[in-house]
C-alpha atoms as a PDB file:
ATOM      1  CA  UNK A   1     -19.418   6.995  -3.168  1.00  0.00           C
ATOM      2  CA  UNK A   2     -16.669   9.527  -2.409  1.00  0.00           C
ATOM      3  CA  UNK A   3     -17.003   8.501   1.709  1.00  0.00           C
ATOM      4  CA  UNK A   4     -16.629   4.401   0.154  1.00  0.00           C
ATOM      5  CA  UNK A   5     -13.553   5.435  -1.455  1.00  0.00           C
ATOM      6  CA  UNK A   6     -11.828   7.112   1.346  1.00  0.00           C
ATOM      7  CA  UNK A   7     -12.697   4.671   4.154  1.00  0.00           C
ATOM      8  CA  UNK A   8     -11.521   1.911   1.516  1.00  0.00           C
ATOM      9  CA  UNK A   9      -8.472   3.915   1.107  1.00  0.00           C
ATOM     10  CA  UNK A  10      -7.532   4.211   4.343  1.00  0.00           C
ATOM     11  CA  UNK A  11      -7.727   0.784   5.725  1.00  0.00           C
ATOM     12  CA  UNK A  12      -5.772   0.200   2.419  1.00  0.00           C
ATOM     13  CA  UNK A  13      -3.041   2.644   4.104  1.00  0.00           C
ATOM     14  CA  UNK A  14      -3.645   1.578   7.478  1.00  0.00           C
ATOM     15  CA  UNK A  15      -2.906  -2.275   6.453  1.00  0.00           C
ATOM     16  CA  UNK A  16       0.324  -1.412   4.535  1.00  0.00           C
ATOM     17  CA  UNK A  17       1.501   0.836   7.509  1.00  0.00           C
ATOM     18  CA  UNK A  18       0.636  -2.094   9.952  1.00  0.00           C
ATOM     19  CA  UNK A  19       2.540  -4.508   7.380  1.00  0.00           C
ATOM     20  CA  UNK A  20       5.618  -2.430   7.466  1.00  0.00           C
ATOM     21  CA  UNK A  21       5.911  -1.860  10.983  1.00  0.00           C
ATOM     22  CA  UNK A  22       6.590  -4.765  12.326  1.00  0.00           C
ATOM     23  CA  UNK A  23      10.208  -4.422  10.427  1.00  0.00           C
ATOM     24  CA  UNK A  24      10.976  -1.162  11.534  1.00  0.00           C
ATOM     25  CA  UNK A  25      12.577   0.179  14.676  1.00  0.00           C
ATOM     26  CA  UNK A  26      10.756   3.379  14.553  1.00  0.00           C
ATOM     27  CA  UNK A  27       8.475   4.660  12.314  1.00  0.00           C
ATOM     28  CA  UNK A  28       6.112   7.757  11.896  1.00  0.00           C
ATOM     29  CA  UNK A  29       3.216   8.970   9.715  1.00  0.00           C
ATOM     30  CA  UNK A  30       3.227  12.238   7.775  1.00  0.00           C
ATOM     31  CA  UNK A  31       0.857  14.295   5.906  1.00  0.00           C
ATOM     32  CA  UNK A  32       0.288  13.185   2.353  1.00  0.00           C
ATOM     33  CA  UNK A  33       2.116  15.603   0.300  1.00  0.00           C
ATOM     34  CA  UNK A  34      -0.701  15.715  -2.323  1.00  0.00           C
ATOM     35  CA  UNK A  35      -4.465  15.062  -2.842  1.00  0.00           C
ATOM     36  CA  UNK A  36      -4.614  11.303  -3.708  1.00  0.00           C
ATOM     37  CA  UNK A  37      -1.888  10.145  -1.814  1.00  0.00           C
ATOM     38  CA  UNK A  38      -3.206   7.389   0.657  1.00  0.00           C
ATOM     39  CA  UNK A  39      -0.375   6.622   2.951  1.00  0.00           C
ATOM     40  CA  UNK A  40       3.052   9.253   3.863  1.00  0.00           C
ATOM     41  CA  UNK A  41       5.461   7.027   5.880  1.00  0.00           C
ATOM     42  CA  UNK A  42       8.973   7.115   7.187  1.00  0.00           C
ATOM     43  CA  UNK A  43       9.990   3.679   8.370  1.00  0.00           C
ATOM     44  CA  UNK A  44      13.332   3.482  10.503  1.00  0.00           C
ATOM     45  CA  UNK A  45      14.676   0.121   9.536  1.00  0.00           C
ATOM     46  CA  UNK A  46      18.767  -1.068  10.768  1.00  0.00           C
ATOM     47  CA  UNK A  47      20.697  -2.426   8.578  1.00  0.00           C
ATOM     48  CA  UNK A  48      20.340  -6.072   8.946  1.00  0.00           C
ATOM     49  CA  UNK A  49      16.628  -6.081   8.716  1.00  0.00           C
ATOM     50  CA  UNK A  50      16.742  -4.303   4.995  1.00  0.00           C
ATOM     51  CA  UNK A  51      15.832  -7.332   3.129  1.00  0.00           C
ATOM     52  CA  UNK A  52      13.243  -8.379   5.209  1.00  0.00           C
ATOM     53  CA  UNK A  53      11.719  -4.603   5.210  1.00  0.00           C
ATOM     54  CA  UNK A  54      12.106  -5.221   1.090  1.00  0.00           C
ATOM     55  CA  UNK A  55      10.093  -8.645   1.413  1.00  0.00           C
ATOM     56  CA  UNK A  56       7.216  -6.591   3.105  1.00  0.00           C
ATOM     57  CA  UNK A  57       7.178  -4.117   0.420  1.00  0.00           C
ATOM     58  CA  UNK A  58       7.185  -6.003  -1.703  1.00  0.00           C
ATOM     59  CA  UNK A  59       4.034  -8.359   0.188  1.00  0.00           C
ATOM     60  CA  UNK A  60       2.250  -4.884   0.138  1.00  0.00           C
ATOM     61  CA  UNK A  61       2.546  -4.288  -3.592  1.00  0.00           C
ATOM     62  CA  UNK A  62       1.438  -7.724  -4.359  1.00  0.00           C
ATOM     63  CA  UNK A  63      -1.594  -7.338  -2.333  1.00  0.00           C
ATOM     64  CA  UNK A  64      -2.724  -4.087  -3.607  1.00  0.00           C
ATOM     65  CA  UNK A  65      -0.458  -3.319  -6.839  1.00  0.00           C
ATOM     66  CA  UNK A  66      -3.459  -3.544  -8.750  1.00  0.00           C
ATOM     67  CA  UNK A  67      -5.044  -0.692  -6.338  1.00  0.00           C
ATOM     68  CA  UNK A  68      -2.496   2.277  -6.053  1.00  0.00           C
ATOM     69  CA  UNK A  69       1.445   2.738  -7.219  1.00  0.00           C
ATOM     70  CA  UNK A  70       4.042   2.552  -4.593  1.00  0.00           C
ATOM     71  CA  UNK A  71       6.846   4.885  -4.467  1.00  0.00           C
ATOM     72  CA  UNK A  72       9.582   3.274  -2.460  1.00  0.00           C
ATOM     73  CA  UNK A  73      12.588   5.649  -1.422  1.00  0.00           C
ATOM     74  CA  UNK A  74      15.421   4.938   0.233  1.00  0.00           C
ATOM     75  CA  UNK A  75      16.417   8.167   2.036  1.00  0.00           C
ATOM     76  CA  UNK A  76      18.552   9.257   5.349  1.00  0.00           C
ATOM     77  CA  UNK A  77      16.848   9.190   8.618  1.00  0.00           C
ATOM     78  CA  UNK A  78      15.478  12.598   8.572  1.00  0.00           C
ATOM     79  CA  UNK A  79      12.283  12.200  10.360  1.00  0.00           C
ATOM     80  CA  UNK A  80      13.551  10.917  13.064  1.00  0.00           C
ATOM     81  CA  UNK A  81      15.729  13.668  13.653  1.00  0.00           C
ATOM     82  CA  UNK A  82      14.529  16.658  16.572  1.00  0.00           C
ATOM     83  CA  UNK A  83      15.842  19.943  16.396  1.00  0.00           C
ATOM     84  CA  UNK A  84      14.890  22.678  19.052  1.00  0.00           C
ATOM     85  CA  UNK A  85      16.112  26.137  20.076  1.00  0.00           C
ATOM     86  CA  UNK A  86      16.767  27.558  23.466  1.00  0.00           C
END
């Protein structure tokens, strides 16, 4: 039951990631920051293409609102951002 679960939450994940990308000019995939968290994503999305990016939220919370809570958060471009010493 446990393996059912996770497979069905990750193509869950996978789908919404695949949904959302197609907005954004970069985008990137980091670790969940806690046990039941299907899906860690930074989306890089320019300005004009906000709404659109808000429509496909939006789409994705339709689809599986009755599945798992979405936590939307508008934040600067950090990782996207390299920093490397000498």
């Amino acid at each position: 039951v446990a393996d059912a679960l996770s497979r069905k939450g990750e193509s869950i994940a996978n789908d919404i990631y695949e949904l959302l990308s197609h907005t954004a000019v970069g985008k990137k995939k980091n670790k969940p920051i806690v046990e039941n968290m299907l899906l860690n994503a930074a989306f890089l999305v320019e300005k004009e293409k906000e709404k659109e990016f808000d429509e496909k939220v939006n789409e994705a919370e339709k689809k599986y609102g009755d599945k798992v809570t979405f936590k939307y958060v508008l934040s600067p471009p950090y990782n996207f951002v390299s920093i490397r010493g000498r």
